[in-house]
PDB file of N, CA and C in Angstrom:
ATOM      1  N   UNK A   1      47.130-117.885-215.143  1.00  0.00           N
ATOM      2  CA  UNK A   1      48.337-117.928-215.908  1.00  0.00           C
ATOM      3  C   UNK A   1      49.375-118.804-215.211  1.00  0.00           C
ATOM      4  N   UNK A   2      49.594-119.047-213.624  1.00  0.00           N
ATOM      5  CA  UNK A   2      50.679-119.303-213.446  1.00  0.00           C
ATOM      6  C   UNK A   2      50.300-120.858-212.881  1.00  0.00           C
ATOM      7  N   UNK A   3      48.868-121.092-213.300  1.00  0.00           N
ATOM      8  CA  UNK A   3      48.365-122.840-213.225  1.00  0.00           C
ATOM      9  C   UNK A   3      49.130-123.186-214.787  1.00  0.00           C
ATOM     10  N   UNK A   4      48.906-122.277-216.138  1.00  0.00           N
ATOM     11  CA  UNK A   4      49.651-122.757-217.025  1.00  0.00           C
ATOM     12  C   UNK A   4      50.473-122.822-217.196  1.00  0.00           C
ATOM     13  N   UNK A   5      51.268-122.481-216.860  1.00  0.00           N
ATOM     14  CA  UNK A   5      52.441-121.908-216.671  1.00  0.00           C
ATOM     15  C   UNK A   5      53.297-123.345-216.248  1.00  0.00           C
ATOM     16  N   UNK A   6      52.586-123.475-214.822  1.00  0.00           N
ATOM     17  CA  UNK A   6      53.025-125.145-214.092  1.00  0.00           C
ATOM     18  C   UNK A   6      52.778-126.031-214.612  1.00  0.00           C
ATOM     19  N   UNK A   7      51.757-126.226-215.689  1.00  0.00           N
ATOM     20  CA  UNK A   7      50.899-127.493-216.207  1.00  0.00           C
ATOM     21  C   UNK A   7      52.769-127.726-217.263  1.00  0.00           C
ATOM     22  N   UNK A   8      52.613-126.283-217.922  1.00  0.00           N
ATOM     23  CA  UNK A   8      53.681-126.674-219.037  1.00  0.00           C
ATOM     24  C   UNK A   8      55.331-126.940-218.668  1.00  0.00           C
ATOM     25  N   UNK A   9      55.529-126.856-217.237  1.00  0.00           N
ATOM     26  CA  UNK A   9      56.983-127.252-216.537  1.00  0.00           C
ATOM     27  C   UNK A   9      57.119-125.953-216.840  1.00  0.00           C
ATOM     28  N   UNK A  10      57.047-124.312-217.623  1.00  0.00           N
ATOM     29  CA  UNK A  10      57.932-123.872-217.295  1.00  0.00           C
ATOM     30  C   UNK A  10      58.700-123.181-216.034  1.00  0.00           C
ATOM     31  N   UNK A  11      59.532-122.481-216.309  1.00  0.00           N
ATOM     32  CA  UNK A  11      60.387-121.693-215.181  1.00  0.00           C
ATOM     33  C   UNK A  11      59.635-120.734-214.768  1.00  0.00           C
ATOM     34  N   UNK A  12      58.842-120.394-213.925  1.00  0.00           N
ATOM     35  CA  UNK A  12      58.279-118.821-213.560  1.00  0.00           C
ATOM     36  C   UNK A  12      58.245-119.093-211.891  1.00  0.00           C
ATOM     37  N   UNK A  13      58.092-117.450-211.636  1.00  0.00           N
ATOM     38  CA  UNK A  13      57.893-116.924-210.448  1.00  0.00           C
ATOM     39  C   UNK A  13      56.586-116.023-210.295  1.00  0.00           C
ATOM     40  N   UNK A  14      55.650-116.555-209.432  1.00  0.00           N
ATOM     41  CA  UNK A  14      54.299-115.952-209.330  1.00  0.00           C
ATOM     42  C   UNK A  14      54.548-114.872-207.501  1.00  0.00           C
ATOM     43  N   UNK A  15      54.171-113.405-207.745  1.00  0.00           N
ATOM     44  CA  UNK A  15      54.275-112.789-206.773  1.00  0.00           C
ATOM     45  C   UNK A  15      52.708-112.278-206.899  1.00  0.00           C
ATOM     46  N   UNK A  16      52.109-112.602-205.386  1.00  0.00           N
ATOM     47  CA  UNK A  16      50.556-112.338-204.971  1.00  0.00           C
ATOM     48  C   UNK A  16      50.932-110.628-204.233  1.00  0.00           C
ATOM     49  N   UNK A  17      49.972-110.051-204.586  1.00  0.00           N
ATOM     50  CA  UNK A  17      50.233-108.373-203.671  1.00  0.00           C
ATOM     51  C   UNK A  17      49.070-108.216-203.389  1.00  0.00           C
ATOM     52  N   UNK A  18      48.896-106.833-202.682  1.00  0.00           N
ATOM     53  CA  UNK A  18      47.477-106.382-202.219  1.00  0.00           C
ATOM     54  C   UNK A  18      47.114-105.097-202.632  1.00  0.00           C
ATOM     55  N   UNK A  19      46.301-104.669-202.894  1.00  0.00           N
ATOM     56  CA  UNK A  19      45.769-103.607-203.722  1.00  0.00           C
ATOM     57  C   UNK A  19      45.466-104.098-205.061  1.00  0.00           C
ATOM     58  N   UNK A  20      45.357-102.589-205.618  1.00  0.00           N
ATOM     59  CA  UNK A  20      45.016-102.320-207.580  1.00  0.00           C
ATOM     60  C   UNK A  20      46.192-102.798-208.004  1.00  0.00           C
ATOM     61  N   UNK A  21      46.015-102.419-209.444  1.00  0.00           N
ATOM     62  CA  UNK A  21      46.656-102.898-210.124  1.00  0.00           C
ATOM     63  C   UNK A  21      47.149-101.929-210.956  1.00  0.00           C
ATOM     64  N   UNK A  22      48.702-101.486-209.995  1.00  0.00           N
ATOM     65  CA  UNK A  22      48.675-100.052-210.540  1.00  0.00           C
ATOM     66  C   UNK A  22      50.838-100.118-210.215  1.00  0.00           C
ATOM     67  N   UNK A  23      51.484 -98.767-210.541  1.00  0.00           N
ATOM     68  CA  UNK A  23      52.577 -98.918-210.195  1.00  0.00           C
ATOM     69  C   UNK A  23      53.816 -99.377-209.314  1.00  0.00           C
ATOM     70  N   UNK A  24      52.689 -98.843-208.352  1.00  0.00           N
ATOM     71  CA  UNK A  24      53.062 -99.418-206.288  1.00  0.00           C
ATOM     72  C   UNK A  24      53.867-100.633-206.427  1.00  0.00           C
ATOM     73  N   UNK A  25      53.011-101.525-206.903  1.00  0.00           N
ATOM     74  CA  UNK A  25      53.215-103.042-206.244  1.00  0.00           C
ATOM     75  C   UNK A  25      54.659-103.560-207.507  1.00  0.00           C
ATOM     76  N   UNK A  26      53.961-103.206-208.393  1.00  0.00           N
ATOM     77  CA  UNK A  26      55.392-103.247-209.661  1.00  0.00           C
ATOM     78  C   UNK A  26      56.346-102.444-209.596  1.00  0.00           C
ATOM     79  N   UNK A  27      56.527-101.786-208.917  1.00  0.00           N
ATOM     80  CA  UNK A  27      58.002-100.431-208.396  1.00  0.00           C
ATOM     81  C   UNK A  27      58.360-101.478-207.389  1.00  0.00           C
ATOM     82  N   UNK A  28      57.716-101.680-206.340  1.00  0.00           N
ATOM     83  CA  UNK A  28      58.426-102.197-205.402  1.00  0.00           C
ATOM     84  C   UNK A  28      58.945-103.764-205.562  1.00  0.00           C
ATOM     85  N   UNK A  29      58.443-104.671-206.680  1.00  0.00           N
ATOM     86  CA  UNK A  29      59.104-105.889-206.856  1.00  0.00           C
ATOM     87  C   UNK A  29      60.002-105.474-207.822  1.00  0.00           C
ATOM     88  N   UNK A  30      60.076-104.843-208.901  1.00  0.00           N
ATOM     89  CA  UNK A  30      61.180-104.568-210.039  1.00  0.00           C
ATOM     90  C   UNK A  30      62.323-104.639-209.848  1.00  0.00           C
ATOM     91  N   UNK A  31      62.990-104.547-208.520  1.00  0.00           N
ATOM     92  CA  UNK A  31      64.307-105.155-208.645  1.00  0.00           C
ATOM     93  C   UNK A  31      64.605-105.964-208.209  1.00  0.00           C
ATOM     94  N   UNK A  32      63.957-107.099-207.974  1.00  0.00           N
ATOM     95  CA  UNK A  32      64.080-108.357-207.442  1.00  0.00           C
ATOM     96  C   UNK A  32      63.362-109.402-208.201  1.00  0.00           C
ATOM     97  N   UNK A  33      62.505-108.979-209.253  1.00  0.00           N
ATOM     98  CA  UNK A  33      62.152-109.529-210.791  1.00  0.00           C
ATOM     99  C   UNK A  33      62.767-109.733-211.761  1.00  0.00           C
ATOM    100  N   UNK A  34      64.056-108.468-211.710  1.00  0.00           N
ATOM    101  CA  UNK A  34      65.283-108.218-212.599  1.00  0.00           C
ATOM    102  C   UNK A  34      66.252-109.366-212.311  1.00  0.00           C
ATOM    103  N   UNK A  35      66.464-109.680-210.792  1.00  0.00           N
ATOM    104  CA  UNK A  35      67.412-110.752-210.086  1.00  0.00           C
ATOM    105  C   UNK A  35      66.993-111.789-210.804  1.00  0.00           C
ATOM    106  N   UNK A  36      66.359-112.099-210.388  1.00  0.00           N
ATOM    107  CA  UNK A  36      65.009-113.422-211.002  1.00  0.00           C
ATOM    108  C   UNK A  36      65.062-113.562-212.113  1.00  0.00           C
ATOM    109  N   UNK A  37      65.209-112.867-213.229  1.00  0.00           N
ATOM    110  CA  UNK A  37      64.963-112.791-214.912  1.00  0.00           C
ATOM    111  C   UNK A  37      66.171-113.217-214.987  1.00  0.00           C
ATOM    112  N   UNK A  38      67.217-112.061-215.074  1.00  0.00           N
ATOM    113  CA  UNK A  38      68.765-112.188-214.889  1.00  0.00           C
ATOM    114  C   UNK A  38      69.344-113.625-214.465  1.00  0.00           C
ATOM    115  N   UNK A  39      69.023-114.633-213.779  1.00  0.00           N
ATOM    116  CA  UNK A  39      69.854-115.152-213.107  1.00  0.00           C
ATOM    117  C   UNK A  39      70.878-116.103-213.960  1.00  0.00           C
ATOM    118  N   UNK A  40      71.870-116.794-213.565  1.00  0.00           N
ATOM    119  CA  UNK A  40      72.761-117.592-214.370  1.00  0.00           C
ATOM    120  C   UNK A  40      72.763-116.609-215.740  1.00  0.00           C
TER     121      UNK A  40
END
């Protein structure tokens, strides 16, 4: 997704974690995704 993502210029932010794919890793970026979304 975030090779297409680049191919098409847009704006994104790709965050790599370790483990499943489960709440953990999305609790602990969610407020700094919000910054990121939010900005300007």
């Amino acid at each position: 997704m975030a090779k297409a993502l680049a191919y098409q210029n847009y704006d994104y932010t790709f965050t790599f974690g370790d483990g499943s794919h489960n709440s953990k890793h999305g609790g602990s970026i969610f407020p700094e995704a919000m910054k990121w979304l939010w900005r300007k």
